[in-house]
Protein backbone atom coordinates (compact mmCIF):
# COMPACT_ATOMS: atom_id res chain seq x y z
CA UNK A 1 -3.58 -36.30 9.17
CA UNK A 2 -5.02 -32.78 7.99
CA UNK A 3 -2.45 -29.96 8.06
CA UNK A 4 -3.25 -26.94 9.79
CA UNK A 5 -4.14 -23.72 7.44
CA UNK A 6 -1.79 -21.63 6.70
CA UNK A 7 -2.82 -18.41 7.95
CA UNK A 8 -2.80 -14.85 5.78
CA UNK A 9 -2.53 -11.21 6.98
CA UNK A 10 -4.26 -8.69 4.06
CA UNK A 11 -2.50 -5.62 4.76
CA UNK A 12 -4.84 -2.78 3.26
CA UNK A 13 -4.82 0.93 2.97
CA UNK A 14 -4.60 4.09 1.45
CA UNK A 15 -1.41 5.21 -0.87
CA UNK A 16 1.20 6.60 0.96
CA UNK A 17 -0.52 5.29 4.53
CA UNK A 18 2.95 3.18 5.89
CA UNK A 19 1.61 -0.38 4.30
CA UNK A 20 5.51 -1.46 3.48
CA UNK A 21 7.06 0.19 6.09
CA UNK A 22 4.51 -2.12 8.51
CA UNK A 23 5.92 -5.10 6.19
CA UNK A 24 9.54 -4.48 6.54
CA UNK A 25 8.49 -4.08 10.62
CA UNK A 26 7.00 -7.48 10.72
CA UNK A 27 9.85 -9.41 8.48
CA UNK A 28 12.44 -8.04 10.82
CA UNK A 29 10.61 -8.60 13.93
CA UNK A 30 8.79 -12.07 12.61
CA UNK A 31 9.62 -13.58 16.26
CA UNK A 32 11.30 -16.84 13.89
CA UNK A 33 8.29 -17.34 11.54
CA UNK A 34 8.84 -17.78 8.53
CA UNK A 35 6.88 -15.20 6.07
CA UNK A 36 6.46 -14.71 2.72
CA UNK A 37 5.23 -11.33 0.94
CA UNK A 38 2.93 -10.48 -2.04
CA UNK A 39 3.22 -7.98 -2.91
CA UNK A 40 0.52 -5.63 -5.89
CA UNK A 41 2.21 -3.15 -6.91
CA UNK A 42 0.01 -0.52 -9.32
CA UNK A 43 2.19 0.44 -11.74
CA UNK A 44 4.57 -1.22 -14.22
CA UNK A 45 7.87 -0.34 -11.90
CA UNK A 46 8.37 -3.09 -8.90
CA UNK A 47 8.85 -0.73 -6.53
CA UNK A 48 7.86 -1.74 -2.77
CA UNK A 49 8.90 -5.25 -3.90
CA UNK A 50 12.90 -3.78 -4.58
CA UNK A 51 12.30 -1.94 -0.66
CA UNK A 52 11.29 -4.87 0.80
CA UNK A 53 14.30 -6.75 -0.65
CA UNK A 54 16.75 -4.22 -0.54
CA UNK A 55 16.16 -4.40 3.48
CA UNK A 56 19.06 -6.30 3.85
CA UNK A 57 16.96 -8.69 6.91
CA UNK A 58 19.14 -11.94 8.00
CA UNK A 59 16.60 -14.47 6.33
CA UNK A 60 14.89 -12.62 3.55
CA UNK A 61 15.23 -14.67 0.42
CA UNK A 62 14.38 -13.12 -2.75
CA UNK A 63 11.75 -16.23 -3.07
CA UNK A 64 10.20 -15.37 -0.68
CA UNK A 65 8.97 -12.00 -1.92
CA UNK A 66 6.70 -12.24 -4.74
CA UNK A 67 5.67 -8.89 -6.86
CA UNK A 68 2.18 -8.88 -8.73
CA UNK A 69 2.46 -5.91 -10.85
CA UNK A 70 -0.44 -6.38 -13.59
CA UNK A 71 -2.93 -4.47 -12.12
CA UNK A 72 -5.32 -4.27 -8.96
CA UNK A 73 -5.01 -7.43 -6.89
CA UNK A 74 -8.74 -7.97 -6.79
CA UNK A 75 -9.04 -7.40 -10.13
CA UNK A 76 -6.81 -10.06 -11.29
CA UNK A 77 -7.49 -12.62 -8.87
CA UNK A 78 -7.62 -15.72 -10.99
CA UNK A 79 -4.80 -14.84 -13.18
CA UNK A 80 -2.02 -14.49 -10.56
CA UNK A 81 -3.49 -14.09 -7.12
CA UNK A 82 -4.54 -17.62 -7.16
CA UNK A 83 -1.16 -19.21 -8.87
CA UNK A 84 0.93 -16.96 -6.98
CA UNK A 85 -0.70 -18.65 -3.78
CA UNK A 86 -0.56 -22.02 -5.12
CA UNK A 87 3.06 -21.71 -5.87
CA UNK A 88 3.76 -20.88 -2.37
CA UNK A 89 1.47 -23.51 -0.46
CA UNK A 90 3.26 -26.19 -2.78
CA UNK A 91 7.00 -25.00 -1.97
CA UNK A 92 8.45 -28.26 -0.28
CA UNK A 93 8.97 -25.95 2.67
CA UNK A 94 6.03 -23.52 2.72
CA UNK A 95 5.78 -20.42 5.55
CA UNK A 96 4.45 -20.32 8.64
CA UNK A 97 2.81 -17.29 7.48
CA UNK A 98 1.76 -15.10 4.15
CA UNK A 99 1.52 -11.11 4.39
CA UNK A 100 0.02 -9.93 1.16
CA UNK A 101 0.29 -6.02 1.27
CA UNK A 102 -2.40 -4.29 -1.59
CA UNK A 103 -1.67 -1.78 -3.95
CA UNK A 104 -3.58 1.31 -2.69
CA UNK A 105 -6.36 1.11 -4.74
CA UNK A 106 -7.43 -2.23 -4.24
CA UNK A 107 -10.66 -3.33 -2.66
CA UNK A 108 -9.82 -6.12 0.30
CA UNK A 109 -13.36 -7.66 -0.09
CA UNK A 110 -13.15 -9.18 -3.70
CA UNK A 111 -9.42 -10.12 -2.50
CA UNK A 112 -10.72 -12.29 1.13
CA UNK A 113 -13.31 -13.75 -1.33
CA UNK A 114 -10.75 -15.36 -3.60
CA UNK A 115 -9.65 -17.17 -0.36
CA UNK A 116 -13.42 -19.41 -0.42
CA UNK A 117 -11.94 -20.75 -3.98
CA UNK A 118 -11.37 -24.16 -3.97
CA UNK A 119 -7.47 -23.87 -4.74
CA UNK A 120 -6.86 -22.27 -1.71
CA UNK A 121 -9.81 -22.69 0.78
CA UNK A 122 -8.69 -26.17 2.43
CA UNK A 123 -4.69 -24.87 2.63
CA UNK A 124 -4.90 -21.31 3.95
CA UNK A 125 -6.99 -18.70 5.71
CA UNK A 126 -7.52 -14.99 6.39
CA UNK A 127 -5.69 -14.52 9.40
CA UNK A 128 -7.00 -11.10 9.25
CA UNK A 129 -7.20 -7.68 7.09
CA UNK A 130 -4.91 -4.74 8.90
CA UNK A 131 -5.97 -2.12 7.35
CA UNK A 132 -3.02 0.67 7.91
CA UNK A 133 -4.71 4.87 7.72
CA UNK A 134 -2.36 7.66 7.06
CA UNK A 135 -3.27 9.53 10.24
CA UNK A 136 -2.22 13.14 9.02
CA UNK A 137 -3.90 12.64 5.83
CA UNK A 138 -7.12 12.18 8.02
CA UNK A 139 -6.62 15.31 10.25
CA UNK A 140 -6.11 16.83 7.27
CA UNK A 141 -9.51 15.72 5.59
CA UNK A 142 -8.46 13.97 2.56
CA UNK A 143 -10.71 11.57 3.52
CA UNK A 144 -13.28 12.88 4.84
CA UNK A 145 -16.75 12.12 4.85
CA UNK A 146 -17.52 15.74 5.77
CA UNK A 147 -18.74 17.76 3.06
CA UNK A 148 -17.13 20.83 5.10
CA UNK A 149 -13.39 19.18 5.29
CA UNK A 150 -13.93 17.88 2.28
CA UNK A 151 -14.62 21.27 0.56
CA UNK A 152 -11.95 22.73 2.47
CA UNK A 153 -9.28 19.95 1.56
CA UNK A 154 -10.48 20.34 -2.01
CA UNK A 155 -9.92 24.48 -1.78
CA UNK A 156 -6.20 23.13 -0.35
CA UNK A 157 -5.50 20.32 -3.05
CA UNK A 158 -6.41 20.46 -6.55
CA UNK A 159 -5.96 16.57 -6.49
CA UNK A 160 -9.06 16.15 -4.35
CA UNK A 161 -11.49 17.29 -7.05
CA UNK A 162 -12.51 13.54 -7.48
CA UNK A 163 -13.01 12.73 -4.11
CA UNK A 164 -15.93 10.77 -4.21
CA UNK A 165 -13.69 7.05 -5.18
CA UNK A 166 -11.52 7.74 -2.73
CA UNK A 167 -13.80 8.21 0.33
CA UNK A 168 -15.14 4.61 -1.03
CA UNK A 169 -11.94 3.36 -0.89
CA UNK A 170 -11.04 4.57 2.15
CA UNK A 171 -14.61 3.51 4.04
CA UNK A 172 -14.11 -0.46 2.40
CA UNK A 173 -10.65 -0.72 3.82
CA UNK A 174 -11.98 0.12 7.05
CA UNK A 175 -14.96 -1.54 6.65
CA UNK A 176 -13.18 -5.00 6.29
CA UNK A 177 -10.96 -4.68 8.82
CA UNK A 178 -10.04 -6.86 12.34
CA UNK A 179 -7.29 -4.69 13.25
CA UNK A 180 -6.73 -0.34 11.94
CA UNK A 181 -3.48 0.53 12.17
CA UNK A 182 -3.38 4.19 12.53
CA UNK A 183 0.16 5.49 11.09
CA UNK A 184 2.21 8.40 11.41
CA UNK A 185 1.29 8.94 15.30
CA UNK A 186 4.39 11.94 15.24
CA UNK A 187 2.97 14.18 12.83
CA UNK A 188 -0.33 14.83 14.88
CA UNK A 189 -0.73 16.78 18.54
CA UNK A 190 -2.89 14.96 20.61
CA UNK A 191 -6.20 16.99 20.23
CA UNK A 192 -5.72 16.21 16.35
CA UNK A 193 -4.65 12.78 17.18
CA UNK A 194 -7.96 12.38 18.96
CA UNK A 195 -10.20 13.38 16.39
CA UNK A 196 -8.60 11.28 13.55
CA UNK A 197 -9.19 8.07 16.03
CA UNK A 198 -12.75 9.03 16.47
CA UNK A 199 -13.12 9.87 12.81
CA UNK A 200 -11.95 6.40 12.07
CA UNK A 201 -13.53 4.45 14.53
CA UNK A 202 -16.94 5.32 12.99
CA UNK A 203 -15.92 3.57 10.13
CA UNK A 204 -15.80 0.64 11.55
CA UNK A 205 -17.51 -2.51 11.24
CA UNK A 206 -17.60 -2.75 15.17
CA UNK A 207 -16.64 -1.66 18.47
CA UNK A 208 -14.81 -4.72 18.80
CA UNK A 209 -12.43 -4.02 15.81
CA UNK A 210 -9.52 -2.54 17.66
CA UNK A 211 -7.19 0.72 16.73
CA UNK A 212 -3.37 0.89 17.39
CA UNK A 213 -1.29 3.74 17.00
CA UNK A 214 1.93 3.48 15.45
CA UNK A 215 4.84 5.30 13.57
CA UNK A 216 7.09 4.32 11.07
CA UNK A 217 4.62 1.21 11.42
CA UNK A 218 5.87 -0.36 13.69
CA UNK A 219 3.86 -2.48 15.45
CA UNK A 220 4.18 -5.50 17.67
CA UNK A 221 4.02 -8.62 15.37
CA UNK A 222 2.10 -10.35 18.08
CA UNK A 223 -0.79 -7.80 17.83
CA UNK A 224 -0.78 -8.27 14.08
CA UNK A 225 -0.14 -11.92 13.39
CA UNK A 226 -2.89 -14.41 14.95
CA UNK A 227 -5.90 -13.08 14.77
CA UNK A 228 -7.64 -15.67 13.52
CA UNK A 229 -10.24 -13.65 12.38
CA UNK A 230 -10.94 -16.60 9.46
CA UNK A 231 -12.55 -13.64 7.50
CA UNK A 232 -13.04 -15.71 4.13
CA UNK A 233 -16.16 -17.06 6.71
CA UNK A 234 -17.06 -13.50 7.81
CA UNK A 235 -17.91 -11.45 4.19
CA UNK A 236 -21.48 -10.97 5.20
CA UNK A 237 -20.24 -8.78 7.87
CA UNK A 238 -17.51 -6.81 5.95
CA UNK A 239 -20.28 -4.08 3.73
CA UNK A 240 -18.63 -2.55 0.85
CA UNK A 241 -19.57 0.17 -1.51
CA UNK A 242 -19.23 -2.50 -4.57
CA UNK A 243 -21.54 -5.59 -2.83
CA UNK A 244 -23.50 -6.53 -5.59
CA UNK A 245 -21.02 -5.98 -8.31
CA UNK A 246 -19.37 -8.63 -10.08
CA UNK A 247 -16.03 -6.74 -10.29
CA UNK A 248 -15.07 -3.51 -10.22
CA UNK A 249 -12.40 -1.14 -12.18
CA UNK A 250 -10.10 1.56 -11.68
CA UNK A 251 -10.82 3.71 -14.22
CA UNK A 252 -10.75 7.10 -11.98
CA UNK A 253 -6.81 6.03 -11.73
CA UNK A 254 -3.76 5.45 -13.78
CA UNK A 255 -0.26 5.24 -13.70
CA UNK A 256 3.25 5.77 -15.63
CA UNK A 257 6.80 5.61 -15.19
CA UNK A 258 9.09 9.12 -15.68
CA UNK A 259 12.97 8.67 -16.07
CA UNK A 260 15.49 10.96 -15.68
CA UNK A 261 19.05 11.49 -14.96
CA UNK A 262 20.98 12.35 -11.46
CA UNK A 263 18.88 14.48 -9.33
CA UNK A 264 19.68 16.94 -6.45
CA UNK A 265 17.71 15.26 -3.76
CA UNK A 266 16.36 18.77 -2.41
CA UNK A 267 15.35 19.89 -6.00
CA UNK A 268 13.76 16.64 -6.64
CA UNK A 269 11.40 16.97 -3.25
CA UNK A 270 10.53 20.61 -5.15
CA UNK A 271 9.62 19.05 -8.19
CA UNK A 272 7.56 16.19 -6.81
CA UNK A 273 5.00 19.25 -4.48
CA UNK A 274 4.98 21.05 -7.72
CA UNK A 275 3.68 17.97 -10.03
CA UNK A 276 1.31 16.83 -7.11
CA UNK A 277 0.30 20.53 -6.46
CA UNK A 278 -0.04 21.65 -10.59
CA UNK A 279 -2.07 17.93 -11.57
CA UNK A 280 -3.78 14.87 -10.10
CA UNK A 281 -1.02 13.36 -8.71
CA UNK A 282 -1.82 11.01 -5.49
CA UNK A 283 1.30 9.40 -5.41
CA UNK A 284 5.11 9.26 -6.70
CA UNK A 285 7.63 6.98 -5.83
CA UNK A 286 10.13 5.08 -6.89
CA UNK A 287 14.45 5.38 -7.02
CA UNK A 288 16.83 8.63 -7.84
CA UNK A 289 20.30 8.50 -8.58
CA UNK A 290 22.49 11.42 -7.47
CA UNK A 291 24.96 12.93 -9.03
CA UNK A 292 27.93 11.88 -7.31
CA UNK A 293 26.82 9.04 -4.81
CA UNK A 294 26.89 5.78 -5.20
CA UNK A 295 24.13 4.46 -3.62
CA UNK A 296 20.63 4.62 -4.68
CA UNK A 297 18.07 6.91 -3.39
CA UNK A 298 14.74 5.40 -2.61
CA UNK A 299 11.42 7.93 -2.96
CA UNK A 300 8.47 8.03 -1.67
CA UNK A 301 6.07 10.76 -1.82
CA UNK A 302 2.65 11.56 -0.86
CA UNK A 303 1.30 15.10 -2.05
CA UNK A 304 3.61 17.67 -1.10
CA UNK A 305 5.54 15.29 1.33
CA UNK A 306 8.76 13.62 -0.09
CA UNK A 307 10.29 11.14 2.18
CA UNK A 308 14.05 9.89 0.81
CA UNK A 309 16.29 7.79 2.40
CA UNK A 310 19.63 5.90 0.42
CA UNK A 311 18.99 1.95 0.29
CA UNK A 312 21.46 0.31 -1.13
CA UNK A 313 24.49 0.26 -3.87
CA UNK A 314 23.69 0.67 -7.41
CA UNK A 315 24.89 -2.85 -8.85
CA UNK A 316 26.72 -4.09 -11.09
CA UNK A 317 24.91 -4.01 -14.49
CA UNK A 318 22.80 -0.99 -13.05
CA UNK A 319 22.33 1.80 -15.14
CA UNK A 320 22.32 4.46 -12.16
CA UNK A 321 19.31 6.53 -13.15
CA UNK A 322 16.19 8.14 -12.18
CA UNK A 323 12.67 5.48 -12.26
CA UNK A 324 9.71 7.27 -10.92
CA UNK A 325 6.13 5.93 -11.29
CA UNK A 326 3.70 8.57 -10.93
CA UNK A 327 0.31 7.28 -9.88
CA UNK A 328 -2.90 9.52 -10.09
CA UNK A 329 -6.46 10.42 -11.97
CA UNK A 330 -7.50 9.62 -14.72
CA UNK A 331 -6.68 12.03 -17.43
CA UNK A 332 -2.89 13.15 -16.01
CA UNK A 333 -0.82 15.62 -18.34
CA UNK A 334 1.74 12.66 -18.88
CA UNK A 335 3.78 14.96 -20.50
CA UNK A 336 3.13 18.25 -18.36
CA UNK A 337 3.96 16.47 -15.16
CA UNK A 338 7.40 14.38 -16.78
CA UNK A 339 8.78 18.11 -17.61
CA UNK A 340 7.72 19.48 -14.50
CA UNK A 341 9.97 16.03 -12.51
CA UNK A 342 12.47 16.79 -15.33
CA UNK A 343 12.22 13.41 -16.89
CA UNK A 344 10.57 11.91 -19.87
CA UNK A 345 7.98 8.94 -19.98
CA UNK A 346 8.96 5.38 -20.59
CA UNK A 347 5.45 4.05 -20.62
């Protein structure tokens, strides 16, 4: 008898837009499915994959959350994409489900593609792409098509002098979307609210690609899981910036890692505004020790906002120190923004 696909969620967005906090949602409210995560993480520093482990949810095995951290996801497709899904559809006891959450700067298209390839196409299928917006970063205008936000933003935010990739970035994520998940619902009023759901509802595809509001992502797994969009079928109607292009690169971006010792968790949220406020910094994240504690303090910040929050125990073997990766343009002072987190580079 034929086995029934195995269904896949592409979880897409912007950096800093909730993407493993929507994860984390789903694997502790997975209703008894069992799910596995990919996870492509830009940088050479695991990151979201040590979050998503260091959870602490009943049922979470470290197998089943795999890290790709070579580069883009739909740049690398045949080297680990495909092997990485492979490895999982031939586990003697396969999930019921696979969530594969981008790095920020991927392109979904060229990833739902990869899911036509013969290895895969007769096993699995896209259940859907959620693509997951960073709603106050869209009132804001970061995104903007609108030459006037846009301007204004850039005035705002030295890091929005190249904002031409990004508004392509942002437009294909919504662009191959079933389902926008519109984060960070508390930091908005409702007239602002408003106009970031109209804003991104003429992104999309169609009216009958649905928005839900969330924060913290947190969203119902039975609004995210079952869509059964089968979008490997649908590419045609998913436009992209890059149809017509073999492959693309991410040469407007790059990324490093910046370690330090014990850090004053206030100070450190200072440091991270200045680096993203002095250079091209879109993103820093990563883990802190403080001086003093003995747990470790998970980071996460997005321009001049600095979310921290202590995980778990340093173990045994653990060197407690400060791992950041910085992740920005092209072209970063490596060295100007290390001094100004008060670290040095590793790579």
């Amino acid at each position: 008898m034929l086995q029934p696909k195995i269904p896949a969620t592409v979880v897409t967005g912007f950096l800093g837009a909730g993407k493993t906090s929507l994860v984390r949602h789903l694997l502790e409210h997975a209703g008894g499915r069992r799910l596995a995560v990919i996870v492509n993480e830009f940088g050479d520093l695991g990151i979201d994959g040590e979050l998503l482990r260091a959870c602490g949810i009943e049922g979470c095995e470290d197998e089943d959350i795999v890290e790709l951290a070579n580069g883009c996801i739909c740049c690398t497709v045949a080297d680990d994409f495909l092997p990485t899904m492979q490895a999982l559809l031939d586990r003697p006891d396969p999930p019921d489900h696979i969530i594969i959450e981008t790095s920020g700067l991927a392109l979904p298209k060229p990833l739902v593609q990869a899911f036509a390839w013969p290895e895969v196409r007769s096993r699995t299928t896209v259940d859907g792409v959620v693509a997951v917006v960073d709603a106050a970063a869209v009132s804001a205008g970061r995104f903007a098509a609108d030459p006037e936000a846009v301007e204004a933003a850039r005035r705002a935010d030295p890091a929005l002098d190249h904002d031409a990739p990004l508004e392509e970035l942002f437009e294909d994520q919504l662009a191959a979307a079933d389902l926008v998940v519109v984060n960070k619902r508390d930091l908005l009023d409702t007239p602002a609210w408003e106009g970031v759901l109209a804003q991104v509802r003429e992104e999309l595809r169609s009216p009958a690609v649905k928005t839900v509001g969330a924060t913290g992502g947190a969203v119902d797994a039975r609004l995210l899981l079952g869509l059964n969009a089968a979008a490997e079928d649908d590419l045609d109607a998913r436009p992209s910036h890059h149809d017509g292009e073999d492959e693309h690169d991410h040469d407007d971006f790059e990324s490093f890692a910046v370690e330090a010792g014990p850090v004053e968790p206030a100070a450190l949220a200072e440091r991270i505004a200045a680096a993203a406020k002095g250079h091209d910094v879109l993103r820093i994240k990563g883990f802190a020790a403080v001086e003093g504690k003995a747990m470790r303090l998970a980071v996460q910040g997005v321009g001049a906002r600095t979310e921290t929050w202590y995980d778990r125990p340093w173990q045994a073997g653990e060197e407690p120190l400060t791992r950041l990766v910085v992740i920005g343009f092209a072209g970063l002072d490596r060295e100007g923004v290390a001094r100004t987190l008060g670290g040095r580079c590793i790579s």
